[in-house]
C-alpha atoms as a PDB file:
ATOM      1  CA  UNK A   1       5.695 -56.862  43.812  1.00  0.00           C
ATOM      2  CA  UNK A   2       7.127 -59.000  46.226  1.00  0.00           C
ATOM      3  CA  UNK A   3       6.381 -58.522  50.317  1.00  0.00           C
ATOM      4  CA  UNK A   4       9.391 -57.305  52.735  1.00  0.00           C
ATOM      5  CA  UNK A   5       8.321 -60.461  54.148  1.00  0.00           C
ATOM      6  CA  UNK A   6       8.914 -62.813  51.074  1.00  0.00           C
ATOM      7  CA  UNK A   7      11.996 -60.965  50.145  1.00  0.00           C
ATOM      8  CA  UNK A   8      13.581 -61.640  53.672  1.00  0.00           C
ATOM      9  CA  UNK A   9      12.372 -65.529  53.615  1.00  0.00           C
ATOM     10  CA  UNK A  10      13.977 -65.600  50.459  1.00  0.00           C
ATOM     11  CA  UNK A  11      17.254 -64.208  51.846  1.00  0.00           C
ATOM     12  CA  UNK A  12      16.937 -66.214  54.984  1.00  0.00           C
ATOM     13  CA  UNK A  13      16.764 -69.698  52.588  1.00  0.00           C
ATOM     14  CA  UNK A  14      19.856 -68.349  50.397  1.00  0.00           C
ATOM     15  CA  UNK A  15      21.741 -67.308  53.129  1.00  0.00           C
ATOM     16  CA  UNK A  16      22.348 -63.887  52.177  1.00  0.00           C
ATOM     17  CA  UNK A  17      23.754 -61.621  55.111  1.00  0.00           C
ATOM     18  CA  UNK A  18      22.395 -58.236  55.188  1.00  0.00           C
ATOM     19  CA  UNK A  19      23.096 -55.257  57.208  1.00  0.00           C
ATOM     20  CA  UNK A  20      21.520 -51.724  56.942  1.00  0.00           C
ATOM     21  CA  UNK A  21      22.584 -48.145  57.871  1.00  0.00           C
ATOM     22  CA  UNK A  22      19.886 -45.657  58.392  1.00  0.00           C
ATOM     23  CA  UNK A  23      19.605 -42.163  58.958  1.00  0.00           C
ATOM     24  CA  UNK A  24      15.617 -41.295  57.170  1.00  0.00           C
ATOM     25  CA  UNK A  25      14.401 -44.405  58.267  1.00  0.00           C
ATOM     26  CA  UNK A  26      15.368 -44.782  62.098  1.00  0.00           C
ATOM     27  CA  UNK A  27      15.842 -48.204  62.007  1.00  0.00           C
ATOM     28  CA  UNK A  28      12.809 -49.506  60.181  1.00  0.00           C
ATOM     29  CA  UNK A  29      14.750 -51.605  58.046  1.00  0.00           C
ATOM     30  CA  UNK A  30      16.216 -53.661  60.790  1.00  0.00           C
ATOM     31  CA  UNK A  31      12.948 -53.510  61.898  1.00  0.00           C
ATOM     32  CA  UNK A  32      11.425 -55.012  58.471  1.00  0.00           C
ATOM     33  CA  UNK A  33      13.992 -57.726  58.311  1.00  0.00           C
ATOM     34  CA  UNK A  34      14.093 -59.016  62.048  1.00  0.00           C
ATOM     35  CA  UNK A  35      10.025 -59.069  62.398  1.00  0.00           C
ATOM     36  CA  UNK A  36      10.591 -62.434  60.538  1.00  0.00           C
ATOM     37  CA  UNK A  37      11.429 -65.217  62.292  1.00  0.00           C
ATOM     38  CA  UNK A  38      14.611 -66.788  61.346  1.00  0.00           C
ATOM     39  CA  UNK A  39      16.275 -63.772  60.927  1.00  0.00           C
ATOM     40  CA  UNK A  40      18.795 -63.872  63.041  1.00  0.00           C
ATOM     41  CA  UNK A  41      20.607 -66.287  60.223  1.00  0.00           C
ATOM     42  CA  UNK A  42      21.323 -63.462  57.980  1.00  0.00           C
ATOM     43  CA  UNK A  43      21.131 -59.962  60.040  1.00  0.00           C
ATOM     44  CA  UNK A  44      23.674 -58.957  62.105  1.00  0.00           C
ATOM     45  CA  UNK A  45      24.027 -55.305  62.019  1.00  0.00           C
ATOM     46  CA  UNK A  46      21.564 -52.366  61.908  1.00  0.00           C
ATOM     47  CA  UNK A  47      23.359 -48.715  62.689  1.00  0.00           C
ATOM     48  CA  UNK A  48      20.756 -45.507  62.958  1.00  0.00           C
ATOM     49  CA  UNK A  49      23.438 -42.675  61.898  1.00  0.00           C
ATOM     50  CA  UNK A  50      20.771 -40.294  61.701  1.00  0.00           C
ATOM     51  CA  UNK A  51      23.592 -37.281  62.778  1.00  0.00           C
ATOM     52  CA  UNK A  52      26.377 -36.541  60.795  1.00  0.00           C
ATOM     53  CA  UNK A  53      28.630 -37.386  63.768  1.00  0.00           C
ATOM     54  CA  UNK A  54      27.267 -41.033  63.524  1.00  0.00           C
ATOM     55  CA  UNK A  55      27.766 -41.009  60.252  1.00  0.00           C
ATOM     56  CA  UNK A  56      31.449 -40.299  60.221  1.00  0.00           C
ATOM     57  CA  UNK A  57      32.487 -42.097  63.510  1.00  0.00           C
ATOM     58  CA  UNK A  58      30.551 -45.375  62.607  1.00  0.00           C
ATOM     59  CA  UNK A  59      30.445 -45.601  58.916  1.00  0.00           C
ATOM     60  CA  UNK A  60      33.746 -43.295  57.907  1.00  0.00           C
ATOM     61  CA  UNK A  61      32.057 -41.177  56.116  1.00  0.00           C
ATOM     62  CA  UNK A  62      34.254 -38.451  55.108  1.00  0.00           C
ATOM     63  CA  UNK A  63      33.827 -34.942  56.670  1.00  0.00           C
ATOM     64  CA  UNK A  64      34.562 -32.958  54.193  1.00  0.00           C
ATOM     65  CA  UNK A  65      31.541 -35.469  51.805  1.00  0.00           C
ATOM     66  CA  UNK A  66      29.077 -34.107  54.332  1.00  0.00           C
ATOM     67  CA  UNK A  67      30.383 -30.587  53.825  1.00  0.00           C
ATOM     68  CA  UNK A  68      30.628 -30.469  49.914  1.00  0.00           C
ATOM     69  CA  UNK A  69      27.341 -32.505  49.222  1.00  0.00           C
ATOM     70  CA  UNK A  70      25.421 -33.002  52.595  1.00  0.00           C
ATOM     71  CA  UNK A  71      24.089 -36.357  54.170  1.00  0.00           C
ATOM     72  CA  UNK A  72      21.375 -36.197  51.558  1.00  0.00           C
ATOM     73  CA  UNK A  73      23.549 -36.995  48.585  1.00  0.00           C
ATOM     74  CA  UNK A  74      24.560 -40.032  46.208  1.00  0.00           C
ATOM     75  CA  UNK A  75      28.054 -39.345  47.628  1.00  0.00           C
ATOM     76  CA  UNK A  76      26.668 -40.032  51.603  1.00  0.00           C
ATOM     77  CA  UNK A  77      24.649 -42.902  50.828  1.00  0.00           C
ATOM     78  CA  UNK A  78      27.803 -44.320  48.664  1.00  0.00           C
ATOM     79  CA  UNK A  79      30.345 -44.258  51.782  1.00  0.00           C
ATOM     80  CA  UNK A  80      27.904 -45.205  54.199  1.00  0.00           C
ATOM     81  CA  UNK A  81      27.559 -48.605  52.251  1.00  0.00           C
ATOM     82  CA  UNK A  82      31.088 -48.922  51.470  1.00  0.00           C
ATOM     83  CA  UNK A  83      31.561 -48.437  55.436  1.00  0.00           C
ATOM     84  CA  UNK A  84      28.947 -50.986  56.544  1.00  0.00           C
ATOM     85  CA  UNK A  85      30.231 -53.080  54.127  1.00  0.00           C
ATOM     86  CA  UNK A  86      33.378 -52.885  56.097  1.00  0.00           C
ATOM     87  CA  UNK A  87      32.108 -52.629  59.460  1.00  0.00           C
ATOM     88  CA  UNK A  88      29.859 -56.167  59.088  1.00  0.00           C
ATOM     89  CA  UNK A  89      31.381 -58.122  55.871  1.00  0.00           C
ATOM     90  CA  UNK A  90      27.952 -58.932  55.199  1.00  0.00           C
ATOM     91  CA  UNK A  91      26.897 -60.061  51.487  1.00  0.00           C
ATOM     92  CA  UNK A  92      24.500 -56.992  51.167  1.00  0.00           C
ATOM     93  CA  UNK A  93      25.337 -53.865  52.872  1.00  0.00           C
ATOM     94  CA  UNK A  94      22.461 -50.770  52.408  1.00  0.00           C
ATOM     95  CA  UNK A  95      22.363 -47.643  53.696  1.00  0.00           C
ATOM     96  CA  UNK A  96      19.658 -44.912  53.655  1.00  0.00           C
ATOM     97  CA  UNK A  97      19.694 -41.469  53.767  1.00  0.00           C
ATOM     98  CA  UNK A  98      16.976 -38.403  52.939  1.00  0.00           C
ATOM     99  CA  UNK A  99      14.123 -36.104  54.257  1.00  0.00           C
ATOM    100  CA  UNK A 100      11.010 -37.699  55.568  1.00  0.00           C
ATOM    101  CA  UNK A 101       9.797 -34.427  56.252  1.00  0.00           C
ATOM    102  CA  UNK A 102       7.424 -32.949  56.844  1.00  0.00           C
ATOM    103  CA  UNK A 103       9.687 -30.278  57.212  1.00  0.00           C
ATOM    104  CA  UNK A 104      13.919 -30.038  55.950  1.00  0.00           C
ATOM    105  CA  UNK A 105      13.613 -29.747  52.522  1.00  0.00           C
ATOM    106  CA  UNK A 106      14.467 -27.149  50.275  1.00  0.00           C
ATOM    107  CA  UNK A 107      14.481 -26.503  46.350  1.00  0.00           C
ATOM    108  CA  UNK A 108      17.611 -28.552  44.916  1.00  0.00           C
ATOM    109  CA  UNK A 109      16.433 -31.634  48.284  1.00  0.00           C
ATOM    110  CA  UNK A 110      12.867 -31.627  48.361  1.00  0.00           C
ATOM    111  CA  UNK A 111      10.924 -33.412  51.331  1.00  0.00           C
ATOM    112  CA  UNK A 112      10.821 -37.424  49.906  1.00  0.00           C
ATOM    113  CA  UNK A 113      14.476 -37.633  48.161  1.00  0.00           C
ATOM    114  CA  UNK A 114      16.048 -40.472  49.673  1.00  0.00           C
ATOM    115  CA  UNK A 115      19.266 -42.023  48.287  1.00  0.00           C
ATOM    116  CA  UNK A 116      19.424 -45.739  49.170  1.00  0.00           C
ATOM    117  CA  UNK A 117      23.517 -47.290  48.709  1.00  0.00           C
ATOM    118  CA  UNK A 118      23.898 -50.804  48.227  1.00  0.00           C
ATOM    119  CA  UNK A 119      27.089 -52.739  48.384  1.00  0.00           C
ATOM    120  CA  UNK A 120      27.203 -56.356  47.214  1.00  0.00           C
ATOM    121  CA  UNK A 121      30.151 -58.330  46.153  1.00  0.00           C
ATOM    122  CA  UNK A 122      32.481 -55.073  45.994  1.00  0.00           C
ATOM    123  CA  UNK A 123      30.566 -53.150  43.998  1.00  0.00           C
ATOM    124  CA  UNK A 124      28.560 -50.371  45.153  1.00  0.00           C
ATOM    125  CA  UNK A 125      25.543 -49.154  43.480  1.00  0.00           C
ATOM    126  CA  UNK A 126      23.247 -45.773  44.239  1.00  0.00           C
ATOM    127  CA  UNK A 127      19.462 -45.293  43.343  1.00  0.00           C
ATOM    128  CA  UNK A 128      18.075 -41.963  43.846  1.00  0.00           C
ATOM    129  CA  UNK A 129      14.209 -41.902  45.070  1.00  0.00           C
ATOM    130  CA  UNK A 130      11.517 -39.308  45.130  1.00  0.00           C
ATOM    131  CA  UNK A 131       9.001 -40.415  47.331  1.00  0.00           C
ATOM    132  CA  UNK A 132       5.814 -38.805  47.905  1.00  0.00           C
ATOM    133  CA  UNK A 133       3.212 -38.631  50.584  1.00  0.00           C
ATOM    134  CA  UNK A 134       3.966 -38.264  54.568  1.00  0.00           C
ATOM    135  CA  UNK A 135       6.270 -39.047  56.868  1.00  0.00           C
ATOM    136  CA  UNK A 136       4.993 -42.516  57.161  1.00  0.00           C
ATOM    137  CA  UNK A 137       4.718 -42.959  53.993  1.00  0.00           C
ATOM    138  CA  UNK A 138       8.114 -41.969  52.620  1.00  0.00           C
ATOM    139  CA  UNK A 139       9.931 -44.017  55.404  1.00  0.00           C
ATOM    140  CA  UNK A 140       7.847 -46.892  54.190  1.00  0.00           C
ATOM    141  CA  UNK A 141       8.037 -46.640  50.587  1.00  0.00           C
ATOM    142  CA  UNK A 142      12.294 -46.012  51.474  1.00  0.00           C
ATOM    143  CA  UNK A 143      11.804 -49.646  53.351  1.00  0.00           C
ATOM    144  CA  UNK A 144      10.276 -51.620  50.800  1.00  0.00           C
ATOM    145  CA  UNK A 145      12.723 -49.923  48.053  1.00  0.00           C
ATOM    146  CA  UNK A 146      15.738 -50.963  50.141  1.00  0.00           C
ATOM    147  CA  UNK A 147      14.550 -54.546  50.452  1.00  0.00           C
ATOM    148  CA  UNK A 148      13.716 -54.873  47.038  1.00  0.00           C
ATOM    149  CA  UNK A 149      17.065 -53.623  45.743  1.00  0.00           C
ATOM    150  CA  UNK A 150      18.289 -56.372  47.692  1.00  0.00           C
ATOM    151  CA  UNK A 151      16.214 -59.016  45.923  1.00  0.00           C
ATOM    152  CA  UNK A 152      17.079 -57.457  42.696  1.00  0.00           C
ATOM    153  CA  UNK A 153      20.883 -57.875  43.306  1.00  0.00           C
ATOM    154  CA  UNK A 154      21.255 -61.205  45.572  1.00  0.00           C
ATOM    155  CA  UNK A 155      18.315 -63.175  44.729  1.00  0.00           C
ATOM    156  CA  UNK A 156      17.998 -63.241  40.460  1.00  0.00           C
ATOM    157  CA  UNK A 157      16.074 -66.236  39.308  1.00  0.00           C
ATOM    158  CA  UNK A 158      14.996 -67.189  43.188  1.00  0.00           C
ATOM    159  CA  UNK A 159      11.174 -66.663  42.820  1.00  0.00           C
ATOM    160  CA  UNK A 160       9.070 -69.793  42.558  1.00  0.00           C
END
């Protein structure tokens, strides 16, 4: 598996813009992608909407999604990349959104189920996780994930 680190020096030498939306992870994915220097060529915009109201004023996410399927749902993660996508034009546009826990989950959303949204060229594409372990460990697992969906959709034959 390839680092967050290769995957954004990779990006960085394609020129692939990327922009994340974040509710689970608090802005560790920014994080991720701007602790490499050079960054600044292809990241331009990293939103926390970790509340529904940030979620709907920032990303238009519709009120009545978060109603019928909550901001844990393929539906959420969906329009949250469709509205960064919007918001930043950039190339890749992901968005994250789950239960870290420890606590929040239930039956039907158990602690660790993250849906991760990517939109790339118009399309828009939803993976849904089930990540175990802590806190820590689910927001880390959701960062590496997010970054490698990203290599998997903008950077095809681009390993040496």
């Amino acid at each position: 598996m390839r680092t967050v680190e290769d995957i954004v020096r990779k990006l960085i030498a394609k020129g692939v813009t990327v922009a994340a939306a974040e509710s689970c992870t608090g802005g560790k994915i920014a994080a991720a992608v701007t602790d490499v220097a050079g960054a600044s060529a292809i990241f331009g915009y990293g939103l926390v909407t970790y509340s529904n109201e940030a979620k709907v004023k920032l990303l238009g996410v519709s009120e009545k999604t978060l109603l019928e399927h909550g901001a844990v749902s393929e539906e959420t993660a969906r329009e949250m990349a469709a509205g960064l996508s919007r918001v930043s034009g950039a190339d890749a546009a992901v968005a994250v959104t789950g239960i870290a826990g420890p606590g929040g989950g239930t039956a039907a959303k158990p602690v660790g189920l993250v849906y991760i949204g990517l939109a790339v060229g118009g399309e828009i594409d939803v993976k849904k996780n089930l990540f175990s372990g802590d806190r820590g460990e689910i927001r880390r697992q959701t960062v590496e994930t997010a970054l490698a969906l990203i290599a998997e959709k903008c950077l095809e034959n681009e390993w040496d």
